[in-house]
PDB file of N, CA and C in Angstrom:
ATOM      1  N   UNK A   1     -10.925   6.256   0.073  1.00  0.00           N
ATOM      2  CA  UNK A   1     -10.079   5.123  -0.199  1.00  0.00           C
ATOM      3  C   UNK A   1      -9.436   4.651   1.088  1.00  0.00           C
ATOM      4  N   UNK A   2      -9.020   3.604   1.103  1.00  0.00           N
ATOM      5  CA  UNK A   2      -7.778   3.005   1.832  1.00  0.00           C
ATOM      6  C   UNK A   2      -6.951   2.156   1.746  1.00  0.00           C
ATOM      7  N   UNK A   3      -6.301   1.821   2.168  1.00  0.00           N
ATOM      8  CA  UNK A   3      -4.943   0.547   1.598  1.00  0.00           C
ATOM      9  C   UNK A   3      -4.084  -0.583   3.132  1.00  0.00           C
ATOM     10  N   UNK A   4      -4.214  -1.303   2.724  1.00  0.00           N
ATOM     11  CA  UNK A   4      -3.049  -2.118   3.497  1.00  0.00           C
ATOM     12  C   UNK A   4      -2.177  -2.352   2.523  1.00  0.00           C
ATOM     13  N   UNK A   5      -1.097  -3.447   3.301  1.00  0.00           N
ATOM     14  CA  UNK A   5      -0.244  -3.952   2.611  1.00  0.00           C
ATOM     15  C   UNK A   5      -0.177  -5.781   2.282  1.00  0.00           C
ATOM     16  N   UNK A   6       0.151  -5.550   1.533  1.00  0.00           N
ATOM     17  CA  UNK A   6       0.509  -7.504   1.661  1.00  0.00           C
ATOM     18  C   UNK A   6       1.859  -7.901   0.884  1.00  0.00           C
ATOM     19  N   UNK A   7       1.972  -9.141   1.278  1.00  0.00           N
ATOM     20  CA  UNK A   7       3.277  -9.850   1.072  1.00  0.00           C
ATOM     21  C   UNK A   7       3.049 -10.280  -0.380  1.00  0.00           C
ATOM     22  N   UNK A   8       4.189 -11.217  -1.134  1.00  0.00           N
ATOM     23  CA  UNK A   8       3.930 -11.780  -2.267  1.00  0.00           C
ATOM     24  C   UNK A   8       3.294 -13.011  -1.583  1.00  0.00           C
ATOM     25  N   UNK A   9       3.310 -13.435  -1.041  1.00  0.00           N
ATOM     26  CA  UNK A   9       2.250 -14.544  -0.640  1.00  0.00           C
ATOM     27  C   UNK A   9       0.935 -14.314  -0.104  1.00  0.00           C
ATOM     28  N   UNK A  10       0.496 -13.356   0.147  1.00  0.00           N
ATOM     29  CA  UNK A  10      -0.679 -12.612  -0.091  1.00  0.00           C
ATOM     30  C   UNK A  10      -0.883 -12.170   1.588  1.00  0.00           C
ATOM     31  N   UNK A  11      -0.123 -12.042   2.193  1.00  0.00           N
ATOM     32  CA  UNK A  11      -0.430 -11.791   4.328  1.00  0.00           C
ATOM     33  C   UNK A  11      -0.834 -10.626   4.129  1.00  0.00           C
ATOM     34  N   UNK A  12      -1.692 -10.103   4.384  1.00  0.00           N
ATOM     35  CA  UNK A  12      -1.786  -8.496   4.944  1.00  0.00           C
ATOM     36  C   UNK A  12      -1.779  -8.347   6.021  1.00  0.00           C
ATOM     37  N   UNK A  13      -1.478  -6.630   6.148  1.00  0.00           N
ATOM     38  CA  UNK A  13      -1.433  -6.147   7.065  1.00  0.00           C
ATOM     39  C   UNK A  13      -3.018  -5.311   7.418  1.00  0.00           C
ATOM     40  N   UNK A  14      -3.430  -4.825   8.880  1.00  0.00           N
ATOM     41  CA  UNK A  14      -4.059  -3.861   8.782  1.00  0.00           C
ATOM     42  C   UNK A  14      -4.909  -3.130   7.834  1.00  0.00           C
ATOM     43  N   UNK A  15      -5.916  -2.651   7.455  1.00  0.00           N
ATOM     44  CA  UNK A  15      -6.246  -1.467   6.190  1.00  0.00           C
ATOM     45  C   UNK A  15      -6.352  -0.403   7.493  1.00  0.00           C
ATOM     46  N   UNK A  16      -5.578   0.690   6.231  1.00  0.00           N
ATOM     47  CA  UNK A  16      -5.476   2.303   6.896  1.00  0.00           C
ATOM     48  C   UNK A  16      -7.237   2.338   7.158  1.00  0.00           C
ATOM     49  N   UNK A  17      -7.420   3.979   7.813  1.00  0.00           N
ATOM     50  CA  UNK A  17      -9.150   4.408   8.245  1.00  0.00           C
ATOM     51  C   UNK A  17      -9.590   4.242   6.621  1.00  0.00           C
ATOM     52  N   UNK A  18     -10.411   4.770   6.200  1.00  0.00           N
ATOM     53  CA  UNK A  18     -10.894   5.343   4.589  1.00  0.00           C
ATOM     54  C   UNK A  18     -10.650   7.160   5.146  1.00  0.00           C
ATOM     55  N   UNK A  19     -10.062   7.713   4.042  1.00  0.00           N
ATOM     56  CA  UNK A  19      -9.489   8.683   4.015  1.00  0.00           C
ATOM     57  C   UNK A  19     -10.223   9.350   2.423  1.00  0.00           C
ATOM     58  N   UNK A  20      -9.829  10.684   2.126  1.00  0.00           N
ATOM     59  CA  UNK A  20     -10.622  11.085   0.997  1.00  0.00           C
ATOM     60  C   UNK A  20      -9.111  11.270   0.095  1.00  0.00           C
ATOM     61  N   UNK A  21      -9.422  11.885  -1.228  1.00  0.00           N
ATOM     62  CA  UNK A  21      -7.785  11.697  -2.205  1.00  0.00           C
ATOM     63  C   UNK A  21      -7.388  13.628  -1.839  1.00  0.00           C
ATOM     64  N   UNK A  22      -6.650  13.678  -2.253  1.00  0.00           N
ATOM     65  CA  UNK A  22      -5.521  14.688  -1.748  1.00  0.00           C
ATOM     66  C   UNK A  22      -4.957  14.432  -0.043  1.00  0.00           C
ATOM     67  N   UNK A  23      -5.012  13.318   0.442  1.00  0.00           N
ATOM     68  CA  UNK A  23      -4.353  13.015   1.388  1.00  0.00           C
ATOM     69  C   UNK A  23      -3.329  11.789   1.245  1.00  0.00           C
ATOM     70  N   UNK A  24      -2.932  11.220   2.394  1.00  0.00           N
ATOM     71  CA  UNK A  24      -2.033  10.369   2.546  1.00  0.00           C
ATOM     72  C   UNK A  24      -2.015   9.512   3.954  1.00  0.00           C
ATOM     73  N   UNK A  25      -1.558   7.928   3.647  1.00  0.00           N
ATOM     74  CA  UNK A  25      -1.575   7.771   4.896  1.00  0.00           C
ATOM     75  C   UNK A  25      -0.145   6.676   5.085  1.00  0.00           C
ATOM     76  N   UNK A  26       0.199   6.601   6.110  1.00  0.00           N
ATOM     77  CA  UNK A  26       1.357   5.620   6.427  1.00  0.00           C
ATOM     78  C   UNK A  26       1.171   4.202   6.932  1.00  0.00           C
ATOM     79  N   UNK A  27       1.483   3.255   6.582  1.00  0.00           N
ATOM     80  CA  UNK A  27       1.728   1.969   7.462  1.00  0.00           C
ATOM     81  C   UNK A  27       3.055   1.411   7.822  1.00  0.00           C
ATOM     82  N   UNK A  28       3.418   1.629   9.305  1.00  0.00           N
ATOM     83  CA  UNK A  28       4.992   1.742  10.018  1.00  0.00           C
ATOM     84  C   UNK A  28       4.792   0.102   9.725  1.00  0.00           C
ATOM     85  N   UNK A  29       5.826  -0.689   8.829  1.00  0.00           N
ATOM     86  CA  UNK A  29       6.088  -1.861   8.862  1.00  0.00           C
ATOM     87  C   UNK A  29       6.511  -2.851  10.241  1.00  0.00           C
ATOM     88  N   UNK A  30       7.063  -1.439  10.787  1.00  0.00           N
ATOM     89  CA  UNK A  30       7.799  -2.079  12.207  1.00  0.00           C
ATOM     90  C   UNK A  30       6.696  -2.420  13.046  1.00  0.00           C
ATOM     91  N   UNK A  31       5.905  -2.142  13.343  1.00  0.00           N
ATOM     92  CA  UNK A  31       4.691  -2.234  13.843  1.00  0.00           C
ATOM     93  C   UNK A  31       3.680  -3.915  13.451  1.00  0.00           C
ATOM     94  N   UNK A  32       4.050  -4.399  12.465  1.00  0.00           N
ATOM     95  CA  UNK A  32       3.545  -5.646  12.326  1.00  0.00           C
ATOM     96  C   UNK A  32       4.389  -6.583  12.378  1.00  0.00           C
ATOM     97  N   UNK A  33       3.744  -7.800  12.029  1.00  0.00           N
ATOM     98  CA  UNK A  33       5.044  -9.335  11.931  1.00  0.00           C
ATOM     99  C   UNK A  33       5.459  -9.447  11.063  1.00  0.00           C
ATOM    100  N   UNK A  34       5.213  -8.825   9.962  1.00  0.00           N
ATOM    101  CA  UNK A  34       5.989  -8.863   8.301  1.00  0.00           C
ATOM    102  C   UNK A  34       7.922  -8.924   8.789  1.00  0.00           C
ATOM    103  N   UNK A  35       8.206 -10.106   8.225  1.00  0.00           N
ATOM    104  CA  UNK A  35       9.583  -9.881   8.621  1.00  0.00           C
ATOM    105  C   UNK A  35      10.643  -9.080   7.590  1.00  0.00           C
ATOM    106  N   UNK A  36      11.535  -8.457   8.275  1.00  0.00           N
ATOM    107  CA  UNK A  36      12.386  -7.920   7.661  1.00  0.00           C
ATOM    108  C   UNK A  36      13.004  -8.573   6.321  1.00  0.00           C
ATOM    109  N   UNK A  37      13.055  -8.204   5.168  1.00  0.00           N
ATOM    110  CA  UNK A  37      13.401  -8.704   3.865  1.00  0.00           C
ATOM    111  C   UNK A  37      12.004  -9.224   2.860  1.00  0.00           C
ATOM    112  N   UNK A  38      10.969  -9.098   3.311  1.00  0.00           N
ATOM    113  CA  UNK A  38       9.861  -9.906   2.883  1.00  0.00           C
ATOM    114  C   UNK A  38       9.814  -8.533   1.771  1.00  0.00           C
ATOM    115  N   UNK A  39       8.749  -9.122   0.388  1.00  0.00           N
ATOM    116  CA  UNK A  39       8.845  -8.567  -0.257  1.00  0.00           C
ATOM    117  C   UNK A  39       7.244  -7.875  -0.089  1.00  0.00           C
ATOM    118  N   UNK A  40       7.010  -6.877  -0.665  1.00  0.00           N
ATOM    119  CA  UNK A  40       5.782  -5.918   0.132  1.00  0.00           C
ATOM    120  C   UNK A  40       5.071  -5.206  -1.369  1.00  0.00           C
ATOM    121  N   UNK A  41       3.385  -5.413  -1.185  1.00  0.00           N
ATOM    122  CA  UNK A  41       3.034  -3.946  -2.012  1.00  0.00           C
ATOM    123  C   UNK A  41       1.363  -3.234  -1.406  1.00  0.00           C
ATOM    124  N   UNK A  42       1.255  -1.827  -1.965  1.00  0.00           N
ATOM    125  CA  UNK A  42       0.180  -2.136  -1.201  1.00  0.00           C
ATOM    126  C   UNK A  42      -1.376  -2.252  -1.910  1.00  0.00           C
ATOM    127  N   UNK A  43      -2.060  -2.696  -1.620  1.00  0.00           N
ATOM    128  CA  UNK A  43      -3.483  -2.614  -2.178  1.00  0.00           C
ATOM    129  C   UNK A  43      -4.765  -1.549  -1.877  1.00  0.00           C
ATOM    130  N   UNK A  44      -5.220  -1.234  -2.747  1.00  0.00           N
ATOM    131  CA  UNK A  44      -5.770   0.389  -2.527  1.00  0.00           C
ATOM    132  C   UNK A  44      -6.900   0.209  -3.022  1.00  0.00           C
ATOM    133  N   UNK A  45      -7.925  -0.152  -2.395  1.00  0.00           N
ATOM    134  CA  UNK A  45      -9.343   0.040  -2.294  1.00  0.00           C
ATOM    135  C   UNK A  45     -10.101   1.359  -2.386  1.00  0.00           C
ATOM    136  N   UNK A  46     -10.836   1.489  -3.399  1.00  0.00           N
ATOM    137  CA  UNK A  46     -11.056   2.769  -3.854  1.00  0.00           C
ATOM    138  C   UNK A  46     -13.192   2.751  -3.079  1.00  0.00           C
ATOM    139  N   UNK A  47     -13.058   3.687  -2.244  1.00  0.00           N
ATOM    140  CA  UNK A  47     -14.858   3.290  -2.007  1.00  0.00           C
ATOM    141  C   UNK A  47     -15.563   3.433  -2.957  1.00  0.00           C
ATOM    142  N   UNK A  48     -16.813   2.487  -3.312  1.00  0.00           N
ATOM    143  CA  UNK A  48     -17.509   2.357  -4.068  1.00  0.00           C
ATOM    144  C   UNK A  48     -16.767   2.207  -5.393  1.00  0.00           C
ATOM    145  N   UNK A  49     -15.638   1.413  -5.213  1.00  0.00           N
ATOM    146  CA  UNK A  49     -14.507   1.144  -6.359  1.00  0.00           C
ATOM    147  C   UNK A  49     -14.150   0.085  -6.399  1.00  0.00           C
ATOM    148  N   UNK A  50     -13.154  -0.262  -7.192  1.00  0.00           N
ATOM    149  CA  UNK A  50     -12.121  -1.262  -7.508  1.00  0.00           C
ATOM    150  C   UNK A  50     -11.136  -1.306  -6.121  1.00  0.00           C
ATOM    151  N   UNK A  51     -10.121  -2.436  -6.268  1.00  0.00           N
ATOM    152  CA  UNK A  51      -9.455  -2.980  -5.531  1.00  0.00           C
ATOM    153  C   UNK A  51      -7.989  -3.140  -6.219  1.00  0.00           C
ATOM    154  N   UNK A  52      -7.337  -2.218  -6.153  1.00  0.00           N
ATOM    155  CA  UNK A  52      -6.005  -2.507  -7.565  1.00  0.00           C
ATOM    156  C   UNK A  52      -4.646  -2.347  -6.189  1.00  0.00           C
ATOM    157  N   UNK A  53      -3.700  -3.201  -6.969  1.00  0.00           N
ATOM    158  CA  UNK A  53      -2.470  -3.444  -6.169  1.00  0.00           C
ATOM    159  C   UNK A  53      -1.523  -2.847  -6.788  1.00  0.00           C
ATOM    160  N   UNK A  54      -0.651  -2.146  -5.973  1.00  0.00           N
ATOM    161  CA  UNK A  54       0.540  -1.453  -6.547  1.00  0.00           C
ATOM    162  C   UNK A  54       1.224  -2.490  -7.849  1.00  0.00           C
ATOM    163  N   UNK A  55       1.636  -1.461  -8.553  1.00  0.00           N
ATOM    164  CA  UNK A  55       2.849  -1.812  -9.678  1.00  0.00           C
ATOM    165  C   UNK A  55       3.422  -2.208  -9.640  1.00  0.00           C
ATOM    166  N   UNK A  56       4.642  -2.186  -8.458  1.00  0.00           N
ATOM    167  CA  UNK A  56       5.991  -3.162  -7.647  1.00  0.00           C
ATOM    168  C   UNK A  56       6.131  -3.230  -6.357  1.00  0.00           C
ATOM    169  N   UNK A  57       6.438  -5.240  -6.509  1.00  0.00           N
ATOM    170  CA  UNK A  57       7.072  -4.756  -4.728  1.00  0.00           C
ATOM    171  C   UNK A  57       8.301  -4.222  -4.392  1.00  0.00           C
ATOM    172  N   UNK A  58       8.619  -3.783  -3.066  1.00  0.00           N
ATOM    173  CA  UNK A  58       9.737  -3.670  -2.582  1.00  0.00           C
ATOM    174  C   UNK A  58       9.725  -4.149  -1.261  1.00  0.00           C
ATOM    175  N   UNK A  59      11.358  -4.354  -1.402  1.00  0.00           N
ATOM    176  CA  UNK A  59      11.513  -5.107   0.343  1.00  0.00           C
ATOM    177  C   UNK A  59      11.401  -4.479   1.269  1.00  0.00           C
ATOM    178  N   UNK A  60      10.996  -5.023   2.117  1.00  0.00           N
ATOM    179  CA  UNK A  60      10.707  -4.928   3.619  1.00  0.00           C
ATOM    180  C   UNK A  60      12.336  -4.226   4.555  1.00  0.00           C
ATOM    181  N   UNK A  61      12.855  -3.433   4.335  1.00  0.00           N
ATOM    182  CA  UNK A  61      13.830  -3.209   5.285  1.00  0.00           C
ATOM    183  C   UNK A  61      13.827  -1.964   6.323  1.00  0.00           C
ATOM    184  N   UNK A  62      13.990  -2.127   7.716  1.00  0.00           N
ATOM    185  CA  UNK A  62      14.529  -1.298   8.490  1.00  0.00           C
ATOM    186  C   UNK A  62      15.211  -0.376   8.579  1.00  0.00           C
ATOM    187  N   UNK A  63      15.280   0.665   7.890  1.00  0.00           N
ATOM    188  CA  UNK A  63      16.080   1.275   7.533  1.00  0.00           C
ATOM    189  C   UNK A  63      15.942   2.793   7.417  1.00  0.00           C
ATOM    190  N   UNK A  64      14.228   3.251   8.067  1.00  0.00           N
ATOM    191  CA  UNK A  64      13.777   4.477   8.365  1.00  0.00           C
ATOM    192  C   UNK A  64      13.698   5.049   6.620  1.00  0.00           C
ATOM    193  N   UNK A  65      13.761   4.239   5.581  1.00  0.00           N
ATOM    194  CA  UNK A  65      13.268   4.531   4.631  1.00  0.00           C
ATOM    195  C   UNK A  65      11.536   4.433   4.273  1.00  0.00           C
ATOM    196  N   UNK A  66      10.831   5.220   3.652  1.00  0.00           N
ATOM    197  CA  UNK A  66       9.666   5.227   3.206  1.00  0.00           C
ATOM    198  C   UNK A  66       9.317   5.061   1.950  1.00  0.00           C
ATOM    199  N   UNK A  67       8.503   3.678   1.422  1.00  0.00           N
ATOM    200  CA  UNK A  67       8.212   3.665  -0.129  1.00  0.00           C
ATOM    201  C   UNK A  67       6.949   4.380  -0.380  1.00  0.00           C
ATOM    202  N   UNK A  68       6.447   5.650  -1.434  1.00  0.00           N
ATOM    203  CA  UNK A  68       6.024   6.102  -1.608  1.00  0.00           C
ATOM    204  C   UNK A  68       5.167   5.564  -3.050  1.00  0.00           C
ATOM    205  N   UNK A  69       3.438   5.277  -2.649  1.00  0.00           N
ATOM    206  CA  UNK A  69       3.123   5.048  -4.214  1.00  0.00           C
ATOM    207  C   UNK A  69       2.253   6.143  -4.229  1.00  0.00           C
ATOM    208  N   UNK A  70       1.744   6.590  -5.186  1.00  0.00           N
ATOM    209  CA  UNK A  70       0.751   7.528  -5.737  1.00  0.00           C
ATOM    210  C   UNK A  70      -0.513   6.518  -6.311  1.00  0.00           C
ATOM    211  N   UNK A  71      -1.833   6.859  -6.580  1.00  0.00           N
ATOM    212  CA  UNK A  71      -2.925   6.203  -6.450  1.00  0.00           C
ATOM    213  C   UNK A  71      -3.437   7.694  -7.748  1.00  0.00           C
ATOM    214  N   UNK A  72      -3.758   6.806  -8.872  1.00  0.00           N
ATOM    215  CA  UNK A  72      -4.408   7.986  -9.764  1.00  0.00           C
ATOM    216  C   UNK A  72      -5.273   7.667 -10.883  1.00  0.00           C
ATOM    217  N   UNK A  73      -6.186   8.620 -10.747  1.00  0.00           N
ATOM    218  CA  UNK A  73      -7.641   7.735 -11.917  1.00  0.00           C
ATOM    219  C   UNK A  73      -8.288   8.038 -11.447  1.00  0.00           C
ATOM    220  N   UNK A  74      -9.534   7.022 -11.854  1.00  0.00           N
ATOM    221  CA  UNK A  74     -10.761   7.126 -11.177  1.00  0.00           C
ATOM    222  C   UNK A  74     -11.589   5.843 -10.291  1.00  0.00           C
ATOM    223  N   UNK A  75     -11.828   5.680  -9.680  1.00  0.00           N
ATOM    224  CA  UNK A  75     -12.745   4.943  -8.408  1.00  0.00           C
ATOM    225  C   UNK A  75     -12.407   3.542  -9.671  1.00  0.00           C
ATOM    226  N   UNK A  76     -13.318   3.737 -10.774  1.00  0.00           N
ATOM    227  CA  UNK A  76     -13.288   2.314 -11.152  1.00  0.00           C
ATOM    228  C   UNK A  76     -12.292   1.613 -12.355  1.00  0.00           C
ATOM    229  N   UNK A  77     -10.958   3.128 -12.532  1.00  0.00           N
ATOM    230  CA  UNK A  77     -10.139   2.785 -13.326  1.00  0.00           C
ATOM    231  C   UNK A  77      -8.764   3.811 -12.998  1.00  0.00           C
ATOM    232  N   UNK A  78      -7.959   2.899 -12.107  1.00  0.00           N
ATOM    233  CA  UNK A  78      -7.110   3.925 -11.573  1.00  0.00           C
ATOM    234  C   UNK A  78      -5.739   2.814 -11.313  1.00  0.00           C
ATOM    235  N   UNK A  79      -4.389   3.301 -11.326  1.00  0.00           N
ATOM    236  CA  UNK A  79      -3.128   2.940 -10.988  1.00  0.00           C
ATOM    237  C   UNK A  79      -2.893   2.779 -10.067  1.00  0.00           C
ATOM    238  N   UNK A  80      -1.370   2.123  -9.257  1.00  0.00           N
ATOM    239  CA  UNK A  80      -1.033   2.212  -8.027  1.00  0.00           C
ATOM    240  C   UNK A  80       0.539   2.255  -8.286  1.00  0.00           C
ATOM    241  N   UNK A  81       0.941   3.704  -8.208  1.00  0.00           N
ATOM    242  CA  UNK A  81       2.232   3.472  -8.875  1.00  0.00           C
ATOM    243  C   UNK A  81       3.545   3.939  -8.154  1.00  0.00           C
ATOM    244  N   UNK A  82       4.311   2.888  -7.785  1.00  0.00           N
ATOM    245  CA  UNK A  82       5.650   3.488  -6.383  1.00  0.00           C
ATOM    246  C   UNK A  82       6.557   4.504  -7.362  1.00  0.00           C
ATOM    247  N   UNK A  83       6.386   5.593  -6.695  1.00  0.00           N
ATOM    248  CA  UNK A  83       7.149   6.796  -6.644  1.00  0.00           C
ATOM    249  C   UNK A  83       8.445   6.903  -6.586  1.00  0.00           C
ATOM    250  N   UNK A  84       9.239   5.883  -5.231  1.00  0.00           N
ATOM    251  CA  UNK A  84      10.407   6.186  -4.932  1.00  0.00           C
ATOM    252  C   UNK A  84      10.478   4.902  -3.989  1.00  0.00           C
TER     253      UNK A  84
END
C-alpha cells in the first residue's frame, strides 16, 4: 500500500514508497505548501486494490501533533479510519 494526503479541494501531497501492512508511514505536513489550517485526509491506495480516503478530515496545524488513521480490510474492501 501507500498513501498521500489531500486537501478538501482535492491538492495532494507526495504518495509515501509502497510499503507492506503491519507497518506505518509518516507525511511531515511541514515539509509541503499545504497551509497551516487547511483541512487534510489521507488516501490509501491498496496495490492491486482500491483507492479509499480516510473517514475525516482534520486540520492542518503546527503543533508537533500527529493524526493517526488505521487502514483495515482487504485490498478490495477496506476502511480508512483516524484513530486520534
Amino acid at each position: 500500500m501507500s498513501f498521500n494526503v489531500v486537501t478538501r479541494t482535492g491538492t495532494p501531497t507526495p504518495s509515501t514508497d509502497t510499503y507492506p501492512i503491519n507497518q506505518w508511514r509518516v507525511i511531515d505536513l511541514t515539509t509541503t505548501d499545504i497551509p497551516e489550517g487547511t483541512d487534510v485526509r489521507p488516501v490509501v491506495s491498496a496495490t492491486a486494490g482500491n483507492t479509499v480516503p480516510g473517514n475525516r478530515f482534520v486540520s492542518y496545524c503546527q503543533n508537533g501533533q500527529t493524526a493517526t488513521y488505521t487502514a483495515s480490510g482487504t485490498t478490495l474492501d477496506y476502511q480508512v479510519t483516524l484513530v486520534q
